[in-house]
PDB file of N, CA and C in Angstrom:
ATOM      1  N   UNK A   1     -23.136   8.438  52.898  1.00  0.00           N
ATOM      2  CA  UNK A   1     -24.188   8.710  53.867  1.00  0.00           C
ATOM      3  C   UNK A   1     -25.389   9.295  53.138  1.00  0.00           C
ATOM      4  N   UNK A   2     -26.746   8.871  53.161  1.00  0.00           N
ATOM      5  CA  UNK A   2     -27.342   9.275  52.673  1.00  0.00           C
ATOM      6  C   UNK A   2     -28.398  10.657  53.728  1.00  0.00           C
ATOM      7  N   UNK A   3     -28.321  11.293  52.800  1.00  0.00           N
ATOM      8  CA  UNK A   3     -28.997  12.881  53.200  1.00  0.00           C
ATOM      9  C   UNK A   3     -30.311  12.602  53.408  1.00  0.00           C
ATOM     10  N   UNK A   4     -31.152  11.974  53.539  1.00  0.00           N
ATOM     11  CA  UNK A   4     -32.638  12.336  53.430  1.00  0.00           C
ATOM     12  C   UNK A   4     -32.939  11.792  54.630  1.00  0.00           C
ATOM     13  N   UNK A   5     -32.280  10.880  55.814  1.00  0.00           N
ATOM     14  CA  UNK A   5     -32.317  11.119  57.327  1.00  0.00           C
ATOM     15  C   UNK A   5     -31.922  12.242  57.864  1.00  0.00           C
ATOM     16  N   UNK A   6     -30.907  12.860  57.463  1.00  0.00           N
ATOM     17  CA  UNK A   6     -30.382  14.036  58.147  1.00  0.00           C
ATOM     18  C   UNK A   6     -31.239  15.486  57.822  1.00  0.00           C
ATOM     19  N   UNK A   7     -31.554  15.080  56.884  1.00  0.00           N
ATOM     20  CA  UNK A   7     -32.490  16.850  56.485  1.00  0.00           C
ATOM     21  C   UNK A   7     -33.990  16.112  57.365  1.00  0.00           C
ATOM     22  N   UNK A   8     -34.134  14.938  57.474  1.00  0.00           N
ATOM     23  CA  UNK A   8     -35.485  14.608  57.983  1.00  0.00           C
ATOM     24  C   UNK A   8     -35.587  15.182  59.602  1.00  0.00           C
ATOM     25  N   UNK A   9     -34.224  14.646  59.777  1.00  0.00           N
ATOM     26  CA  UNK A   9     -33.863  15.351  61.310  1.00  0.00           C
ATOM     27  C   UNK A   9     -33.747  16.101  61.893  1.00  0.00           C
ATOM     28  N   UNK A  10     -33.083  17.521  60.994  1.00  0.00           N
ATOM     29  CA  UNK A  10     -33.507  18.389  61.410  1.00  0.00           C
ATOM     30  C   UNK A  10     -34.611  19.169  61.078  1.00  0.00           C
ATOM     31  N   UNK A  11     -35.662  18.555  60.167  1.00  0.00           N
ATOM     32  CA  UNK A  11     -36.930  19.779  60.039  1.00  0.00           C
ATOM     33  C   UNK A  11     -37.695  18.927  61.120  1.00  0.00           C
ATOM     34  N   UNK A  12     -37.341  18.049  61.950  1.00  0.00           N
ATOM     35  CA  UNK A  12     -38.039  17.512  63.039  1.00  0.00           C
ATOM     36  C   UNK A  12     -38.092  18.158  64.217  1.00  0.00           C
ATOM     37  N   UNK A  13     -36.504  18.628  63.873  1.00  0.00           N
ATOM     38  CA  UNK A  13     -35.667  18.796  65.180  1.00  0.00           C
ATOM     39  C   UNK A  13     -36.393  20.654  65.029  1.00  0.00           C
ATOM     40  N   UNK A  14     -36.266  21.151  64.048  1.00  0.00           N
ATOM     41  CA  UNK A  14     -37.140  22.533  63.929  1.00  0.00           C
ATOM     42  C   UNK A  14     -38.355  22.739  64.236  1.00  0.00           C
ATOM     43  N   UNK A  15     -39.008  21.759  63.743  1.00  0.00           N
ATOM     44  CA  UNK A  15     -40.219  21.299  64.196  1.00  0.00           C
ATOM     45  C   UNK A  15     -41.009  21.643  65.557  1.00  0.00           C
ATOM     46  N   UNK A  16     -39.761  20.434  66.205  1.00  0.00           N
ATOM     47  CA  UNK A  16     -39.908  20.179  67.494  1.00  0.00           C
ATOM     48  C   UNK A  16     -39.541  21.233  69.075  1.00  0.00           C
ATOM     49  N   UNK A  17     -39.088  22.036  68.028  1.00  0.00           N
ATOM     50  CA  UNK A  17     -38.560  23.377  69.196  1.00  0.00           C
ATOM     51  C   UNK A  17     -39.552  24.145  69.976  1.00  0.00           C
ATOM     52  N   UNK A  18     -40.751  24.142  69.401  1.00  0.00           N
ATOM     53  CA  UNK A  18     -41.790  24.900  69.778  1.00  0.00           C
ATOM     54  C   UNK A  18     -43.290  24.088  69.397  1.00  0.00           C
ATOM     55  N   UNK A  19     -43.387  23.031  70.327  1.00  0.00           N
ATOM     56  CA  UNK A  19     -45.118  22.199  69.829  1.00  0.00           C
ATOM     57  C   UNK A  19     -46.116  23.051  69.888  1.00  0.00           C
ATOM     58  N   UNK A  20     -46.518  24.343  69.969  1.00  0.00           N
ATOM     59  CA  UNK A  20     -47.563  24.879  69.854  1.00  0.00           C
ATOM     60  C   UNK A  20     -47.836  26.090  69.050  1.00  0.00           C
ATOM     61  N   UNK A  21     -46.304  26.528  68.938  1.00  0.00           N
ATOM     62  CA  UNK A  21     -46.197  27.189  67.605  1.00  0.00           C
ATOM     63  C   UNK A  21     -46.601  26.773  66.004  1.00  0.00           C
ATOM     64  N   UNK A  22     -46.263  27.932  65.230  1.00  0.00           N
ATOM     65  CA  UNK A  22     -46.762  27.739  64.208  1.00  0.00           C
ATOM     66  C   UNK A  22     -46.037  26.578  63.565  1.00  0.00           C
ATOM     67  N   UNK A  23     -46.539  25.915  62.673  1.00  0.00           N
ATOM     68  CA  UNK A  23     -46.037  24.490  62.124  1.00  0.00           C
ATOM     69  C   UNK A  23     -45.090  25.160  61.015  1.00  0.00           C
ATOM     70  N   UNK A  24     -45.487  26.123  60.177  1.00  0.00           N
ATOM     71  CA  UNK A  24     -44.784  26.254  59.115  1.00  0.00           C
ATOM     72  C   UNK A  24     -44.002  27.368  59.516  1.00  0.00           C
ATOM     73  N   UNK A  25     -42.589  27.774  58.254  1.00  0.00           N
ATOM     74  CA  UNK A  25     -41.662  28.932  58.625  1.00  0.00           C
ATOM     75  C   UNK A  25     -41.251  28.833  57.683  1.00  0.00           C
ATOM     76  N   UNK A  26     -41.241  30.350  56.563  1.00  0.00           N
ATOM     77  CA  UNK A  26     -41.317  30.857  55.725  1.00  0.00           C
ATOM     78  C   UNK A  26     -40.010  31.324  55.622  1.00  0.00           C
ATOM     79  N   UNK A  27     -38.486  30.237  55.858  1.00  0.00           N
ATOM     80  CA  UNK A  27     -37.281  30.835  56.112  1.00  0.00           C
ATOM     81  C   UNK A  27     -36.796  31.995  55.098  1.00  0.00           C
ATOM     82  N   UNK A  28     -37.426  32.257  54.309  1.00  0.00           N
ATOM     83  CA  UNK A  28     -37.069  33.568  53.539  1.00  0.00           C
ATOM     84  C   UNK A  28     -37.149  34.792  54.012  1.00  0.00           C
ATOM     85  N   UNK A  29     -38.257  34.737  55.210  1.00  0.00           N
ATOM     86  CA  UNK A  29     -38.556  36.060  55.837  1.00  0.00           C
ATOM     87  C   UNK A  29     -37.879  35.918  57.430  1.00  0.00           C
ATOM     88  N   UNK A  30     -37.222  35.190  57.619  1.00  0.00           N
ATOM     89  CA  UNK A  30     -36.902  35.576  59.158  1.00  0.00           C
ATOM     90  C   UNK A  30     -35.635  36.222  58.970  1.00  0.00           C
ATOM     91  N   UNK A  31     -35.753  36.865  59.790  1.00  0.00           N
ATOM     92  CA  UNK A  31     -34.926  38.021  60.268  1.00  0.00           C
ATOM     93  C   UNK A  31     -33.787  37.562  60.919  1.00  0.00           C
ATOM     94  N   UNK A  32     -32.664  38.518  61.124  1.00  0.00           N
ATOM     95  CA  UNK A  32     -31.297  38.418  61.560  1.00  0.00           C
ATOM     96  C   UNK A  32     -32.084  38.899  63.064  1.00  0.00           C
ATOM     97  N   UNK A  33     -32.922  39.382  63.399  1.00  0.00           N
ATOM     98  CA  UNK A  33     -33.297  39.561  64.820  1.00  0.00           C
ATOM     99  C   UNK A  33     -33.906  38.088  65.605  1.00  0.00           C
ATOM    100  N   UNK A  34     -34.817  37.817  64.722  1.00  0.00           N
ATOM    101  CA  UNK A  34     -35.289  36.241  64.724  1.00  0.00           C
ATOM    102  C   UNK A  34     -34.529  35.377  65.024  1.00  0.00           C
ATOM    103  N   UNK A  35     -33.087  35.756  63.972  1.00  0.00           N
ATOM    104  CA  UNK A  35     -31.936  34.274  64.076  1.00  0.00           C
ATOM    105  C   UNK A  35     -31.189  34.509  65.587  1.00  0.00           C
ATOM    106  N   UNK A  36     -30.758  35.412  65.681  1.00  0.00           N
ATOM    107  CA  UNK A  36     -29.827  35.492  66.866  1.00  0.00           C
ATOM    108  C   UNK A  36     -30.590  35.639  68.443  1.00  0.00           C
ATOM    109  N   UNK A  37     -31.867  36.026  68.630  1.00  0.00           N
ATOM    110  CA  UNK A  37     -32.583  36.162  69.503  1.00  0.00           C
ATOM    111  C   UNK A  37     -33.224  34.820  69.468  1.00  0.00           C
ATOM    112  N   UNK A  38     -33.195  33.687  68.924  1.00  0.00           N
ATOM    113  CA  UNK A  38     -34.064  32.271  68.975  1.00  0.00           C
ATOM    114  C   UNK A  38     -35.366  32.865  69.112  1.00  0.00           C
ATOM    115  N   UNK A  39     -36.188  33.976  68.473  1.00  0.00           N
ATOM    116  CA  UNK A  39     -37.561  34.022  68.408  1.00  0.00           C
ATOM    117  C   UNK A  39     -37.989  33.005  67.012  1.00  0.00           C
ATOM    118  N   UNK A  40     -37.173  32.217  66.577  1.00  0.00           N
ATOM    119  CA  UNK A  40     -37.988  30.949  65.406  1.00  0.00           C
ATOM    120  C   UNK A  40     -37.477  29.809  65.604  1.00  0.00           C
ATOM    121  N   UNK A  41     -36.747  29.026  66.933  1.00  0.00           N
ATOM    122  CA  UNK A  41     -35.938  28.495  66.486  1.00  0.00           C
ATOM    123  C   UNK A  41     -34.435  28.358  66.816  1.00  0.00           C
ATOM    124  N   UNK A  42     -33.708  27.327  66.950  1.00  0.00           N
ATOM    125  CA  UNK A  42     -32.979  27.386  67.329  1.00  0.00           C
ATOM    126  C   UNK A  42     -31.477  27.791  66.133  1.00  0.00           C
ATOM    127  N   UNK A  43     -30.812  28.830  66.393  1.00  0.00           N
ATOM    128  CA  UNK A  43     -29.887  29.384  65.277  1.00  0.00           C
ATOM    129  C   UNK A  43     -29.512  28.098  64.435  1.00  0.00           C
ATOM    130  N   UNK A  44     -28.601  27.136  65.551  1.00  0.00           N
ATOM    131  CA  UNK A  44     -28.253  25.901  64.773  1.00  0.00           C
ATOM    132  C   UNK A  44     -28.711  25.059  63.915  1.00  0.00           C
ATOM    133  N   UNK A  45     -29.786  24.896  64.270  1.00  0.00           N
ATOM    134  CA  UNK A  45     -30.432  24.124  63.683  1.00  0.00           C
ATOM    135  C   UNK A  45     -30.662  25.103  62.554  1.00  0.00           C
ATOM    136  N   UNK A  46     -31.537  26.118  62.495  1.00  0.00           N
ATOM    137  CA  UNK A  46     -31.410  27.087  61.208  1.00  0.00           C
ATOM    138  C   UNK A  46     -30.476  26.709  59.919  1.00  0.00           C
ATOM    139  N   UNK A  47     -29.064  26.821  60.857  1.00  0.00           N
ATOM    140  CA  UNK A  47     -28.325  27.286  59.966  1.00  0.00           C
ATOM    141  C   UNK A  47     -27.531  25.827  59.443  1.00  0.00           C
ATOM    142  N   UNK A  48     -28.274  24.379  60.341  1.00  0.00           N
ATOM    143  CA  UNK A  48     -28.046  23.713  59.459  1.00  0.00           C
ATOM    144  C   UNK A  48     -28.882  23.134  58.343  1.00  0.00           C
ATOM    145  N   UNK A  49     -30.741  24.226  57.721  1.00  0.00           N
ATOM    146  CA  UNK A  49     -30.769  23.955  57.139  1.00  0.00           C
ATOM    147  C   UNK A  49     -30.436  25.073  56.193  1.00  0.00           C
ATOM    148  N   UNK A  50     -30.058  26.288  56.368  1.00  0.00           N
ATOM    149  CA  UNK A  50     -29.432  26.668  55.027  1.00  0.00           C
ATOM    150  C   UNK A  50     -28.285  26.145  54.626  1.00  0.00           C
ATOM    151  N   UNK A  51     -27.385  25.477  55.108  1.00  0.00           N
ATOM    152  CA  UNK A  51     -26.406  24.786  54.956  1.00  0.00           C
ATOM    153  C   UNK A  51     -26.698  24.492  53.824  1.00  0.00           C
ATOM    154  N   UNK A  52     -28.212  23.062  54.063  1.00  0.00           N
ATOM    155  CA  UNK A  52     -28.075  22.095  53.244  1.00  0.00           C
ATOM    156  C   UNK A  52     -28.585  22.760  52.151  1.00  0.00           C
ATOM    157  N   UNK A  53     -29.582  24.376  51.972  1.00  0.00           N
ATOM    158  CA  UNK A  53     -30.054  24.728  51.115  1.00  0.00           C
ATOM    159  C   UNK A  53     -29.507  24.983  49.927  1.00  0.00           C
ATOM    160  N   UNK A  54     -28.424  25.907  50.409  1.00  0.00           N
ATOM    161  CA  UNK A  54     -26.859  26.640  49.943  1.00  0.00           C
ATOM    162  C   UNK A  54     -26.260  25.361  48.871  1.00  0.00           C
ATOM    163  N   UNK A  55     -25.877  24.085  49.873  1.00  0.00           N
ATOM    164  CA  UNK A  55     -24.951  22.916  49.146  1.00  0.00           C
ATOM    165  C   UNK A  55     -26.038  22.330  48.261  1.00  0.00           C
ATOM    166  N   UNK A  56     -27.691  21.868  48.131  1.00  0.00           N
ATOM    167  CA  UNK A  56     -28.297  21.412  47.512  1.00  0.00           C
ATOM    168  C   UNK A  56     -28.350  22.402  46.186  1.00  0.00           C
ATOM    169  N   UNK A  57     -28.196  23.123  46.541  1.00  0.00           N
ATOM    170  CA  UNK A  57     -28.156  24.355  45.007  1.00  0.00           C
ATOM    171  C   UNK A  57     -26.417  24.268  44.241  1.00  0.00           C
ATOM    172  N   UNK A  58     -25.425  23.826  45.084  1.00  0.00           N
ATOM    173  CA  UNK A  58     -24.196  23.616  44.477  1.00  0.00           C
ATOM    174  C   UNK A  58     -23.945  22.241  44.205  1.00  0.00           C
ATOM    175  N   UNK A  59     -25.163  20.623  44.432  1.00  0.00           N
ATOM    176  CA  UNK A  59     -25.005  19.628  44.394  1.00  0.00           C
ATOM    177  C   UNK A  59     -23.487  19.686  45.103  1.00  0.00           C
ATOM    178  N   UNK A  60     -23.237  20.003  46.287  1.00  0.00           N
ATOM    179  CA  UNK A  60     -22.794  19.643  47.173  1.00  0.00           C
ATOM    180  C   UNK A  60     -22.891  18.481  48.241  1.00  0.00           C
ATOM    181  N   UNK A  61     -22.578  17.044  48.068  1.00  0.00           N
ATOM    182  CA  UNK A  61     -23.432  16.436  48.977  1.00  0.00           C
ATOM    183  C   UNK A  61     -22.028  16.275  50.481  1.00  0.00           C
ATOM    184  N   UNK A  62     -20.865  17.122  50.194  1.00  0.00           N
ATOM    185  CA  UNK A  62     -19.938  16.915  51.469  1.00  0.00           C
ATOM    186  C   UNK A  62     -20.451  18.701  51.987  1.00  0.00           C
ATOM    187  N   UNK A  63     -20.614  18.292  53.585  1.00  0.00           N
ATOM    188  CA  UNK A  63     -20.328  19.166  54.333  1.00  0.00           C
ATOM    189  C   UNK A  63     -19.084  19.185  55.097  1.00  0.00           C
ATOM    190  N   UNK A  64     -18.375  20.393  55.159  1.00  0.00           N
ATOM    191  CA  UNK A  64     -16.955  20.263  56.040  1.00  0.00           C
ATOM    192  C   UNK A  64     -17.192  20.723  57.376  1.00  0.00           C
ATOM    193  N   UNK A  65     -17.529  20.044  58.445  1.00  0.00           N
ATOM    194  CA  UNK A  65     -17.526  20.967  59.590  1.00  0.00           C
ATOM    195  C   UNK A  65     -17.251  22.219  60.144  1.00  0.00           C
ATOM    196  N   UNK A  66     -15.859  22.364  59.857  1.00  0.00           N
ATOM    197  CA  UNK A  66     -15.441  23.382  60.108  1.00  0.00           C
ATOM    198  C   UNK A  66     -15.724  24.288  59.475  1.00  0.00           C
ATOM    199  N   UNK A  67     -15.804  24.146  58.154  1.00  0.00           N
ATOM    200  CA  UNK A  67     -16.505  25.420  57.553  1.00  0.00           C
ATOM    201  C   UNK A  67     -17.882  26.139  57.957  1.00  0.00           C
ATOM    202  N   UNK A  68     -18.655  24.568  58.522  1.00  0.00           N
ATOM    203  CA  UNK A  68     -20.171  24.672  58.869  1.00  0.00           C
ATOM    204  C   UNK A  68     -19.595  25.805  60.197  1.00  0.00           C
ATOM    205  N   UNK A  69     -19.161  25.418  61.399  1.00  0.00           N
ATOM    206  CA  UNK A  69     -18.629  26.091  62.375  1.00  0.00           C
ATOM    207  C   UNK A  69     -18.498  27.560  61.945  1.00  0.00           C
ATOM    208  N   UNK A  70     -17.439  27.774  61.051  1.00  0.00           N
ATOM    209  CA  UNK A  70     -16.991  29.101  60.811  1.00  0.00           C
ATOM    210  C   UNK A  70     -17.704  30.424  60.142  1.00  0.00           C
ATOM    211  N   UNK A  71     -18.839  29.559  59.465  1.00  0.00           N
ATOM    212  CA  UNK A  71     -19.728  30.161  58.563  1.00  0.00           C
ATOM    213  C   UNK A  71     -20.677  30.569  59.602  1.00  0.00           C
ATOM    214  N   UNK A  72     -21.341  29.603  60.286  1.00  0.00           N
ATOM    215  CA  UNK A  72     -21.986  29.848  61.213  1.00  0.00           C
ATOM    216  C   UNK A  72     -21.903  31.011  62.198  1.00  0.00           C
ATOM    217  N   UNK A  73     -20.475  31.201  62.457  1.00  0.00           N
ATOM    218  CA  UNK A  73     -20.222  32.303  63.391  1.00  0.00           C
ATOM    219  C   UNK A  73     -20.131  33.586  62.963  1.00  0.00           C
ATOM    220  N   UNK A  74     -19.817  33.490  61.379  1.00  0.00           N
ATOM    221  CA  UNK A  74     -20.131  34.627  60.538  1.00  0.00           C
ATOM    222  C   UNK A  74     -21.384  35.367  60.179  1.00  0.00           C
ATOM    223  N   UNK A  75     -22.369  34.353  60.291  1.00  0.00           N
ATOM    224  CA  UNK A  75     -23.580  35.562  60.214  1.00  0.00           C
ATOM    225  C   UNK A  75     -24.262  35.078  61.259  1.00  0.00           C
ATOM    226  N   UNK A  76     -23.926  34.776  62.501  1.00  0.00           N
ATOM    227  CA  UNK A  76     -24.245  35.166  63.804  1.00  0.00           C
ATOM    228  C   UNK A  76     -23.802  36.294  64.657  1.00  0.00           C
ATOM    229  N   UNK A  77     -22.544  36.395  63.712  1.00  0.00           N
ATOM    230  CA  UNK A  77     -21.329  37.825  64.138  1.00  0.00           C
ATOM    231  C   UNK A  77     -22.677  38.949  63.403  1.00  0.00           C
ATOM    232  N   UNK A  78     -22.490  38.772  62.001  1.00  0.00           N
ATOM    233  CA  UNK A  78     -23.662  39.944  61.192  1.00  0.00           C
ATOM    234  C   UNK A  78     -24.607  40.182  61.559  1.00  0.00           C
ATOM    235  N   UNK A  79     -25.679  39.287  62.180  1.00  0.00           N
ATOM    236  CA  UNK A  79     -26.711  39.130  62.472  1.00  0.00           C
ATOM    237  C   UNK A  79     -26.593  39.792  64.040  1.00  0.00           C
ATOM    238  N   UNK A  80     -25.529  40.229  64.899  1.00  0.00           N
ATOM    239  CA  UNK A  80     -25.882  40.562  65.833  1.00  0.00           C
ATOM    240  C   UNK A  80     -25.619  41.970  66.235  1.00  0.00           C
ATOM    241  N   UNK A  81     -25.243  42.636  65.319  1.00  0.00           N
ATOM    242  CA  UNK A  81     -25.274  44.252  64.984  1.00  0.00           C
ATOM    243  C   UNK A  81     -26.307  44.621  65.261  1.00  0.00           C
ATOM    244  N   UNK A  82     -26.790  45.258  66.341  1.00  0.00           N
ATOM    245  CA  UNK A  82     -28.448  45.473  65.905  1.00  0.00           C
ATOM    246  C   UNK A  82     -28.413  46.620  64.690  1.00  0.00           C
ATOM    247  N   UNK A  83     -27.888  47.135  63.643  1.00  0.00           N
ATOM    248  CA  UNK A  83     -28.346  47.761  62.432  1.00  0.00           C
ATOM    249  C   UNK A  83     -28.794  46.783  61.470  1.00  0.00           C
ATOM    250  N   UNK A  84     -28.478  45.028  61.903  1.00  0.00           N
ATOM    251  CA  UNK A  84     -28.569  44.311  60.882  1.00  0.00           C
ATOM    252  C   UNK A  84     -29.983  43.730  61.334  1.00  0.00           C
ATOM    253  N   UNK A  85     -30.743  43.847  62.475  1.00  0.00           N
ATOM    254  CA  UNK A  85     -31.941  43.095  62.633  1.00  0.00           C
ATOM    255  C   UNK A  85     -32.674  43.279  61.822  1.00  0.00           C
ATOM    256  N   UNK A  86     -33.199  43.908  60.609  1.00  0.00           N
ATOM    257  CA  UNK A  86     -34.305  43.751  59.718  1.00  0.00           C
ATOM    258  C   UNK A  86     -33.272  42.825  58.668  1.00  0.00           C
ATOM    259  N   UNK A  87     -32.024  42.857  58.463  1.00  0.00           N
ATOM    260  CA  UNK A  87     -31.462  41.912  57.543  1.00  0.00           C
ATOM    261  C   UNK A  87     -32.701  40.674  57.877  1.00  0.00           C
ATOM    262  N   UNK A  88     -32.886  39.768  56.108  1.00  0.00           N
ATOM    263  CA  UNK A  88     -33.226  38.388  56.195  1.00  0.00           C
ATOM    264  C   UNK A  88     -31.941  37.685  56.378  1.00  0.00           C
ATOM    265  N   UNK A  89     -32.486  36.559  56.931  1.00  0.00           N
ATOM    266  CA  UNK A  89     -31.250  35.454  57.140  1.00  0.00           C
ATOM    267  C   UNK A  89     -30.349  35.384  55.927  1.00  0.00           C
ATOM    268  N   UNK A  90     -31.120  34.830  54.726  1.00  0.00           N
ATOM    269  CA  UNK A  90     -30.841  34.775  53.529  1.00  0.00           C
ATOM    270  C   UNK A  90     -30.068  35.222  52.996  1.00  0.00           C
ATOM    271  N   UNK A  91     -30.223  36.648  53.101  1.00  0.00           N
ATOM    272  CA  UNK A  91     -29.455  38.278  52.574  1.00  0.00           C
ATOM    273  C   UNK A  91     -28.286  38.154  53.886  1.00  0.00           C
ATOM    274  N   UNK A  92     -27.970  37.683  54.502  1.00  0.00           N
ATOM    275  CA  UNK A  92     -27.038  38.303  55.501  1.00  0.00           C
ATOM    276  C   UNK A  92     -26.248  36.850  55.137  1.00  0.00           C
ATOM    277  N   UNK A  93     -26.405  35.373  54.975  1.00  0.00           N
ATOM    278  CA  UNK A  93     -25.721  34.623  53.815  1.00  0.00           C
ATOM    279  C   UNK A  93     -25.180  34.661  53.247  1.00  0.00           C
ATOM    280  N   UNK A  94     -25.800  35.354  52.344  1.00  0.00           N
ATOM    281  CA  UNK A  94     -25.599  35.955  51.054  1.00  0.00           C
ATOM    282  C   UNK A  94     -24.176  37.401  51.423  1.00  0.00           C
ATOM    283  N   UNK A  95     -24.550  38.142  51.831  1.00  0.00           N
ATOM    284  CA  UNK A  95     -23.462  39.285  52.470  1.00  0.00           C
ATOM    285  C   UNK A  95     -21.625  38.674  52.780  1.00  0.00           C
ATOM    286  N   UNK A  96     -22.117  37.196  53.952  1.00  0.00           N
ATOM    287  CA  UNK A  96     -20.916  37.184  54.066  1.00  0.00           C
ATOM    288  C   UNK A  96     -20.376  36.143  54.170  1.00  0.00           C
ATOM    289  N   UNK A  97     -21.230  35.376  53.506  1.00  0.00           N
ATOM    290  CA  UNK A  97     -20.490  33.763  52.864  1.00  0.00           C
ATOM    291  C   UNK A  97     -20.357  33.988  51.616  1.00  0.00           C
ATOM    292  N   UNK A  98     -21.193  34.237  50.968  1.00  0.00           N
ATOM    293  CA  UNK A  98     -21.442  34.511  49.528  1.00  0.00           C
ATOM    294  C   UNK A  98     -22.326  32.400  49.250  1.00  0.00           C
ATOM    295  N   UNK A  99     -22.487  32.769  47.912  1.00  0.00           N
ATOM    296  CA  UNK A  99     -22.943  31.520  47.386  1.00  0.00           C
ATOM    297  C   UNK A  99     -22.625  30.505  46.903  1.00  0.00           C
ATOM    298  N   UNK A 100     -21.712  31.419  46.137  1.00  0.00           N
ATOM    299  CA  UNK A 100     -20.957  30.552  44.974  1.00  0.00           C
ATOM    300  C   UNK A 100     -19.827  29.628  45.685  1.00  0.00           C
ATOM    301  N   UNK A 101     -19.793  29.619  47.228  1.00  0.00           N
ATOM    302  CA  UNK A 101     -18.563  28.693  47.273  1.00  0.00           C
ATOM    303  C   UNK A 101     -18.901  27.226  47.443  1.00  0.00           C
TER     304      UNK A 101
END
């Protein structure tokens, strides 16, 4: 399957969440308040492009669902502490997936 429909799709699909909002998003700076409150965006979609960010840095080209699922719920779980709302998305990733897998 080739990847460059599916990443096309969802920065469309990100895109497309908000037509009058800002065009660009600086996913380094949004916040764990941002992610879980949909003030950028829809989580999912988010978090399927750090997915692909995460696996494009491990030349990963399989995603496992379930992992996508499970990971997902993991720093939606982190992210909804409110001590963690200034967490970046990134950093809260990073916290409790880690990288290297």
């Amino acid at each position: 399957m080739c990847l460059k429909p599916v990443i096309s799709a969802l920065i469309l699909a990100l895109l497309a969440t908000s037509a009058e909002a800002q065009v660009q998003l600086d996913l380094s700076k949004v916040t764990c308040d941002q992610f879980v409150h949909h003030k950028v965006g829809s989580p999912r979609v988010m978090a399927a492009w750090f997915s692909g960010y995460y696996n494009g840095k491990r030349d990963n080209l399989i995603i496992d669902m379930k992992d996508f699922e499970a990971s997902l719920n993991k720093v939606q779980n982190f992210c909804g502490v409110e001590n963690n709302f200034s967490v970046t998305v990134l950093k809260a990733v990073e916290r409790v997936i880690g990288t290297a897998k």
